[in-house]
Protein backbone atom coordinates (compact mmCIF):
# COMPACT_ATOMS: atom_id res chain seq x y z
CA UNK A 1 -99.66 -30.92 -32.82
CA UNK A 2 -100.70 -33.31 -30.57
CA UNK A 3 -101.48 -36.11 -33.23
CA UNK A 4 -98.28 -35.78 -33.99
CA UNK A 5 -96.97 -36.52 -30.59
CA UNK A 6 -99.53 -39.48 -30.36
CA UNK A 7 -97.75 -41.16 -33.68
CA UNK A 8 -94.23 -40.75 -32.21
CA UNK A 9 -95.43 -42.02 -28.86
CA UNK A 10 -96.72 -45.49 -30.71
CA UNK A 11 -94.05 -45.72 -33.28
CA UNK A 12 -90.73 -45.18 -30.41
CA UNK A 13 -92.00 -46.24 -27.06
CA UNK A 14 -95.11 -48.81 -28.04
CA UNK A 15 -93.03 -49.75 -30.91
CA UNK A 16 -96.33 -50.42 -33.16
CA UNK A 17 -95.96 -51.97 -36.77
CA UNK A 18 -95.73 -49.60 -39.30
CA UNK A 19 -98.59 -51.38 -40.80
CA UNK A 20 -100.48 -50.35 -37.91
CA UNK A 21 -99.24 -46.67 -37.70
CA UNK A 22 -100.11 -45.90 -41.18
CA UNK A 23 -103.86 -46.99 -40.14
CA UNK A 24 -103.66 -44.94 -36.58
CA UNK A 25 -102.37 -41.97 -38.96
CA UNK A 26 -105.00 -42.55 -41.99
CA UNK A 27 -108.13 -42.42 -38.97
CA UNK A 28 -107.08 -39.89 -37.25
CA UNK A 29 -106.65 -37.66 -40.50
CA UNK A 30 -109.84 -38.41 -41.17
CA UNK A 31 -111.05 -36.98 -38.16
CA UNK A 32 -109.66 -34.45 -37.55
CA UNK A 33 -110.59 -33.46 -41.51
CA UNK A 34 -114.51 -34.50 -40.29
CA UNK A 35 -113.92 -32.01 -36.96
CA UNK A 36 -112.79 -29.39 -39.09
CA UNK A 37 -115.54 -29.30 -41.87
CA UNK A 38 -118.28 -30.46 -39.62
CA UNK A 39 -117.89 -28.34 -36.64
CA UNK A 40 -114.82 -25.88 -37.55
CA UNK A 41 -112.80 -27.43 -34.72
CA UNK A 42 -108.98 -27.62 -36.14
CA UNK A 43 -107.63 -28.85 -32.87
CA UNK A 44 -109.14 -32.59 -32.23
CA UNK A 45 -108.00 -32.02 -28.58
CA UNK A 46 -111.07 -29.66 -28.09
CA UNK A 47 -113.44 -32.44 -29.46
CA UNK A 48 -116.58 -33.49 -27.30
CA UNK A 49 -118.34 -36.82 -27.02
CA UNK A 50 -120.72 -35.82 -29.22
CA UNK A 51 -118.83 -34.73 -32.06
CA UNK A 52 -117.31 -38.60 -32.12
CA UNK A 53 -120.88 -39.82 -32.00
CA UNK A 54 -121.64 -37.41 -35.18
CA UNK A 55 -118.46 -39.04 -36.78
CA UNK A 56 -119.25 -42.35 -36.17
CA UNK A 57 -122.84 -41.93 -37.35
CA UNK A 58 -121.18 -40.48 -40.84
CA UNK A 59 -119.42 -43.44 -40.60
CA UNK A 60 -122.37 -45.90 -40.90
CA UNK A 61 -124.26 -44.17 -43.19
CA UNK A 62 -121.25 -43.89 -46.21
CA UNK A 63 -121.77 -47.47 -45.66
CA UNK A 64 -118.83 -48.06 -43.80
CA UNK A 65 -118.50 -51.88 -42.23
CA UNK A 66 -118.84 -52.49 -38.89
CA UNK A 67 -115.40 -53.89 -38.29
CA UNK A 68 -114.24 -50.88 -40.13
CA UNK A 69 -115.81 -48.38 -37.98
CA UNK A 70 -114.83 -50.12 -34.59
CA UNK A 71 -111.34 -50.17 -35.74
CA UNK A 72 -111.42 -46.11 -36.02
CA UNK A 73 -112.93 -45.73 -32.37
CA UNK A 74 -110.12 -48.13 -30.90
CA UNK A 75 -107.92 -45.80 -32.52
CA UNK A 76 -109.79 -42.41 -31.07
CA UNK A 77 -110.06 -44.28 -27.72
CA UNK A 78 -106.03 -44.76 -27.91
CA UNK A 79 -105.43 -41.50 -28.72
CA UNK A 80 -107.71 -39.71 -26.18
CA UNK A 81 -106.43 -41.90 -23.32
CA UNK A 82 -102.99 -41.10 -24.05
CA UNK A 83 -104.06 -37.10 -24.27
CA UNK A 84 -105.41 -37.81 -20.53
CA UNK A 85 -102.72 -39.66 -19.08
CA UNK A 86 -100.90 -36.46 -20.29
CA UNK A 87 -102.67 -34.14 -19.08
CA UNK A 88 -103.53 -32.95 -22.11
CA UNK A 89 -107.55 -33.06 -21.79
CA UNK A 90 -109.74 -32.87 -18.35
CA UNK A 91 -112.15 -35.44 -20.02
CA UNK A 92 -111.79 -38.51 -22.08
CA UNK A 93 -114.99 -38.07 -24.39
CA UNK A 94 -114.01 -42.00 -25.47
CA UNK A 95 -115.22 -43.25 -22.08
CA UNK A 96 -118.68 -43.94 -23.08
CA UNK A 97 -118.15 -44.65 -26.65
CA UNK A 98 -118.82 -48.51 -27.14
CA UNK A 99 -117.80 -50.14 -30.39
CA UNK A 100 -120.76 -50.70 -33.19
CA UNK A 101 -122.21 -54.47 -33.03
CA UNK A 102 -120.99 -56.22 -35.84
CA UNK A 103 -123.02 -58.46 -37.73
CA UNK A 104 -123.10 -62.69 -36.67
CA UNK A 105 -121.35 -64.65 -39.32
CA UNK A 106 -124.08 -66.98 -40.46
CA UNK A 107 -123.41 -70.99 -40.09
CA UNK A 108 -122.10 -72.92 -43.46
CA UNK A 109 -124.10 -75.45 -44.44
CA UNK A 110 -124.40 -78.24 -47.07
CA UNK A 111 -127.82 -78.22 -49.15
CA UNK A 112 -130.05 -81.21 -48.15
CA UNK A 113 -129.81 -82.76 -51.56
CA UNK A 114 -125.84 -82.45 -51.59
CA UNK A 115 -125.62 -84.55 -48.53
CA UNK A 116 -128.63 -87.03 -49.51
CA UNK A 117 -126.96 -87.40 -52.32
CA UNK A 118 -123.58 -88.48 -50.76
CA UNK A 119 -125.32 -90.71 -47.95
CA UNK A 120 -127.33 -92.78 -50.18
CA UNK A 121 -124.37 -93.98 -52.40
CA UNK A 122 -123.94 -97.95 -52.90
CA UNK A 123 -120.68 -98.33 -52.99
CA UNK A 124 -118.67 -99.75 -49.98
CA UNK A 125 -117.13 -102.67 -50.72
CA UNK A 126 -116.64 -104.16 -47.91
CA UNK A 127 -114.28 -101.80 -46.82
CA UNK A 128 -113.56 -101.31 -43.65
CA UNK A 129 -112.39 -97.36 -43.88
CA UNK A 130 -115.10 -97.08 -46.67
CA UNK A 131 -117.49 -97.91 -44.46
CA UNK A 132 -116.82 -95.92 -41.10
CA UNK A 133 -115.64 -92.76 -42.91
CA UNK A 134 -119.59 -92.91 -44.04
CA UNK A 135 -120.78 -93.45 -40.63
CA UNK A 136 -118.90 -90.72 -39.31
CA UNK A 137 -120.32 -88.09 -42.02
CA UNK A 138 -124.09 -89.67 -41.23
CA UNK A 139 -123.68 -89.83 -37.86
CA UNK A 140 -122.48 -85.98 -37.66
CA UNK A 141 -125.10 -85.01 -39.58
CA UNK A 142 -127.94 -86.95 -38.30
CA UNK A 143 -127.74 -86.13 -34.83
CA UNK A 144 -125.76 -82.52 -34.86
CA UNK A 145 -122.89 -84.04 -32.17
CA UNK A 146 -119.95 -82.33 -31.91
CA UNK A 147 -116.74 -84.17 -33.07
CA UNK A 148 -115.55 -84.53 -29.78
CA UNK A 149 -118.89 -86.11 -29.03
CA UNK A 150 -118.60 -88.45 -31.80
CA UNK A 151 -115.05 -89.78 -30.63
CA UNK A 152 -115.91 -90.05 -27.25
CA UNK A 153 -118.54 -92.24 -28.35
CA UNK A 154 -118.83 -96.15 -26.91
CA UNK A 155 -120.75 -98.57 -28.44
CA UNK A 156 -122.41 -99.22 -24.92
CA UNK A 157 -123.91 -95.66 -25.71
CA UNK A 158 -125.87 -96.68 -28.45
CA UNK A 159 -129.56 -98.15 -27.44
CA UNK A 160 -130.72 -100.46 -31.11
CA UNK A 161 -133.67 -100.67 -28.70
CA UNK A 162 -134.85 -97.93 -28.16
CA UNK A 163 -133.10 -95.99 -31.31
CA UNK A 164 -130.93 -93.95 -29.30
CA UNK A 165 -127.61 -92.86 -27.90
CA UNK A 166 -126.36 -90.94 -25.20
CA UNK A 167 -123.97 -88.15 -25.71
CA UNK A 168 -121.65 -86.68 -23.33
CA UNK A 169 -121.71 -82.97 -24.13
CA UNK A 170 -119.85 -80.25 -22.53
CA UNK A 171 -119.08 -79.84 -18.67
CA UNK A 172 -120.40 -83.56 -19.06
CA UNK A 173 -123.84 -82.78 -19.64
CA UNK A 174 -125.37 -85.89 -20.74
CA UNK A 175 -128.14 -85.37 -23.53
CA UNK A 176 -130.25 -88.48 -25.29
CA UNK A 177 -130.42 -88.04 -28.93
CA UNK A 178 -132.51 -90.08 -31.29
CA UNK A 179 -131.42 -92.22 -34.11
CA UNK A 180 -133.47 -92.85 -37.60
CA UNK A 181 -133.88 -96.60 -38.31
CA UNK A 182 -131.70 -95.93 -41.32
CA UNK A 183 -128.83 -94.76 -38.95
CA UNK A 184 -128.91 -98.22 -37.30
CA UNK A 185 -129.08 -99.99 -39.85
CA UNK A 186 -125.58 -98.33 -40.89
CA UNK A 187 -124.00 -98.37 -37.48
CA UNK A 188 -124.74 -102.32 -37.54
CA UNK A 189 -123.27 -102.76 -40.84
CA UNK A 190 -120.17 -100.61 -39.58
CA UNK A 191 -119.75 -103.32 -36.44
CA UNK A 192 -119.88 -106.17 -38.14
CA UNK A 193 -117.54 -104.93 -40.79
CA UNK A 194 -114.93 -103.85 -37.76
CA UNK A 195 -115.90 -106.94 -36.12
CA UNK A 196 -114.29 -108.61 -39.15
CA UNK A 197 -111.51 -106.49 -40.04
CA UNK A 198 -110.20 -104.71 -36.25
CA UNK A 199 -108.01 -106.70 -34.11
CA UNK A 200 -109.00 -105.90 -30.38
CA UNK A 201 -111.96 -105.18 -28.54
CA UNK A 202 -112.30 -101.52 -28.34
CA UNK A 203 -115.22 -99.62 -26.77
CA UNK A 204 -115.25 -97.00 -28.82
CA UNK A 205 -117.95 -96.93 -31.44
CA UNK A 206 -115.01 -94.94 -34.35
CA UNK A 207 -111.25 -96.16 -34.36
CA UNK A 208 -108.53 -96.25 -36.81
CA UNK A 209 -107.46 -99.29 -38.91
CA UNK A 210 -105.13 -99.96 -35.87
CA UNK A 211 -108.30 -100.62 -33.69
CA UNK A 212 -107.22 -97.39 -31.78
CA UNK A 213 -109.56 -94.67 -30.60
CA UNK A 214 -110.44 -91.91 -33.41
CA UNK A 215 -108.81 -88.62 -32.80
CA UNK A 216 -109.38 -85.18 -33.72
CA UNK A 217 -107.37 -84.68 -37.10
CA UNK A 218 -108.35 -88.34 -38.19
CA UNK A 219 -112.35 -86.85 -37.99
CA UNK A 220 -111.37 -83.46 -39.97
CA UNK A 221 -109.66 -85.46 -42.80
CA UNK A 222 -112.66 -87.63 -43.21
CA UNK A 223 -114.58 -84.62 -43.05
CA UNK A 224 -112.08 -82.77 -45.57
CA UNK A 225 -111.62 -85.64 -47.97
CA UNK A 226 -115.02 -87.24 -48.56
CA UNK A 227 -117.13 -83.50 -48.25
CA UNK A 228 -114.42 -81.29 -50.04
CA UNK A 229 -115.90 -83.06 -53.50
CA UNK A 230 -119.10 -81.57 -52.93
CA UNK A 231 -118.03 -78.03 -53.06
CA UNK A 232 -114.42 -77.50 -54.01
CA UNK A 233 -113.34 -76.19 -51.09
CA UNK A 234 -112.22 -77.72 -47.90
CA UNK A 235 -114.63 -78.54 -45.00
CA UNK A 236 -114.56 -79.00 -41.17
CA UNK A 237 -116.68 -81.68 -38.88
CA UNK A 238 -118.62 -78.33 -37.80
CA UNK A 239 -120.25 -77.68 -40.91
CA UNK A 240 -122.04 -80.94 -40.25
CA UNK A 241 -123.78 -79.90 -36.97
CA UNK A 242 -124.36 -76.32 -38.61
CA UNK A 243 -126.23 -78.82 -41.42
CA UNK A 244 -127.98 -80.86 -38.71
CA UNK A 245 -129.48 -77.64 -37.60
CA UNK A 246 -130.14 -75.58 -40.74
CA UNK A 247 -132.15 -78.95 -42.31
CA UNK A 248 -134.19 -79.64 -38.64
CA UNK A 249 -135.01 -76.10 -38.80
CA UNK A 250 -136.07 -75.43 -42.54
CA UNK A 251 -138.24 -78.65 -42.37
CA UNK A 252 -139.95 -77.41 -39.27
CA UNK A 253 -138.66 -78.84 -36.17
CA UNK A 254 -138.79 -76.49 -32.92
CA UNK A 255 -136.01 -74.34 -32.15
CA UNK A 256 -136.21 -75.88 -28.62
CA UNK A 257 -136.10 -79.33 -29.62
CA UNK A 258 -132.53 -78.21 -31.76
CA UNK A 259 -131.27 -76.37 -28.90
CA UNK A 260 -131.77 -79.33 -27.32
CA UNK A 261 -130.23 -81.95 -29.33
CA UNK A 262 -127.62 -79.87 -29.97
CA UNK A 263 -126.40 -79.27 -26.52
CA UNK A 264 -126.93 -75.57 -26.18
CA UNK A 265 -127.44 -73.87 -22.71
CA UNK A 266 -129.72 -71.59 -23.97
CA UNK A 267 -131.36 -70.58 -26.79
CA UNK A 268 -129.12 -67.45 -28.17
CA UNK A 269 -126.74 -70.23 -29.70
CA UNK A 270 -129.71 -72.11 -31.57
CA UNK A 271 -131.03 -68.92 -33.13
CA UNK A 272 -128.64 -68.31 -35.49
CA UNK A 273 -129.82 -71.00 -37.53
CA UNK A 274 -132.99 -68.75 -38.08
CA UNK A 275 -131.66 -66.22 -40.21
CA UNK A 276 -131.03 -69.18 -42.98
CA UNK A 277 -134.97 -70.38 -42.27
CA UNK A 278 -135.88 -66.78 -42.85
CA UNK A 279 -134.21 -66.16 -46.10
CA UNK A 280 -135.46 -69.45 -47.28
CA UNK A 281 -139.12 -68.06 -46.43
CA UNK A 282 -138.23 -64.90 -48.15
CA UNK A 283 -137.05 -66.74 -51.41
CA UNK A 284 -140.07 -69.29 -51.51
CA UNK A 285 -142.70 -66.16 -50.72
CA UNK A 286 -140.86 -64.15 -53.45
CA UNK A 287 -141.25 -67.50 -55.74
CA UNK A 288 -144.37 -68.21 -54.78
CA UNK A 289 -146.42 -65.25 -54.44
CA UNK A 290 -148.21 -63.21 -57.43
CA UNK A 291 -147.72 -59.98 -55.94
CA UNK A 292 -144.41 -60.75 -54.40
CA UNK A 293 -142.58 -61.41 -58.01
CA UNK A 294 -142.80 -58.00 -58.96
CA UNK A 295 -141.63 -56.80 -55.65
CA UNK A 296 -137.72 -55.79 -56.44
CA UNK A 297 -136.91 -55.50 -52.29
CA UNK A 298 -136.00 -57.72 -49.62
């Protein structure tokens, strides 16, 4: 049987895990099972394009997941093509079978209160780490940089005037970005305790204790070790910007005026911050509303 020649072909020449054999083997039992009480074709060789369409469509509607159903076409696709190169078949009926769109994984964010919470805490010290690991989580989250952006940062860059700062973004895009008065405020009280504690005169607006310019891991550990206590779990710089966003976009800013703070080139990037505005609509109409309450549905 010719399945049976297409599992020897990826288990001794393409040398495939037997982890991943077992899975070739399990989908294409299935069908060839689905061929055989569907259409009464035993022989998966003589399947059409359509009758892979029909499959897949089963597929989806037992509820199977996306990622799921994709992996069982890359495994039809595999076997057809290796029917074809043997002359096995006159037509691949893979060829214009394209792979189920999987659903976005939504942005992680903090609540509003979680992080209000956090940033309005009176308890520095004096401290020099203290005080910049704060400035780092409110500067993240009040403007939505990127933590590349934020280490690349000068102090030059920052306008007290004019309550801004300029941000170079990627393929060194400059963007202007504005600051709250409360976010100056802190970034003064962060200079004049460096001022008083860092040897040197660095440009950079974030350094380490050495008076050296921030890097990556140093960012993520702030990140991980001040944020982690909010939820248990660890956290990366990103769910800061996905924060910035969410917040912006659930009090009612414009999706173009995110897009653009946030440095997107378009605004297919900036929308998946909508689906979190939605549900929130959903859940305050469902709250709200006198008919709505004793609606059960989405």
């Amino acid at each position: 049987m010719t399945v049976d020649s297409f599992i020897s072909y990826i288990n001794n020449e393409k040398r495939y895990s037997s982890n991943t054999i077992c899975a070739y083997e399990k989908d294409l039992s299935l069908f060839v099972d689905f061929l055989r009480t569907e259409f009464n074709i035993s022989n998966p060789v003589n399947a059409e394009q359509e009758h892979i369409r029909s499959w897949i469509v089963n597929m989806i509607d037992s509820n199977f997941s996306a990622t799921t159903v994709n992996r069982k076409i890359s495994t039809l696709k595999s076997y057809y093509k290796f029917l074809a190169k043997r002359g096995l078949i006159h037509e691949n009926p893979t060829i214009q079978i394209a792979s189920v769109k999987t659903p976005s994984r939504l942005p992680v964010y903090f609540k509003q209160e979680q992080l209000t919470e956090y940033l309005d805490q009176d308890n520095l010290d004096n401290e020099f780490t203290l005080f910049r690991d704060r400035l780092v989580i409110e500067l993240l989250y009040a403007t939505g940089i990127r933590r590349s952006e934020l280490i690349n940062l000068t102090i030059s860059s920052i306008d007290f005037e004019d309550r801004v700062i300029k941000v170079i973004g990627k393929r060194n895009k400059q963007r202007i970005i504005p600051l709250s008065d409360k976010v100056v405020e802190s970034i003064k009280e962060y200079l004049k305790v460096k001022e008083k504690y860092i040897v040197g005169d660095n440009e950079y607006l974030v350094v380490t204790v050495k008076g050296k310019k921030a890097y990556p891991k140093l960012i993520y550990r702030i990140i991980n070790n001040n944020l982690s206590k909010l939820t248990g779990s660890k956290k990366s710089p990103h769910i800061l910007r996905h924060s910035f966003a969410t917040h912006m976009l659930n009090n009612g800013a414009d999706l173009n005026v995110i897009k653009d703070i946030l440095g997107h080139a378009n605004l297919t990037a900036t929308q998946i911050y909508t689906h979190n505005s939605i549900e929130k609509l959903k859940k305050v109409y469902r709250e709200a509303h006198p008919r709505a309450k004793f609606n059960k549905g989405g």
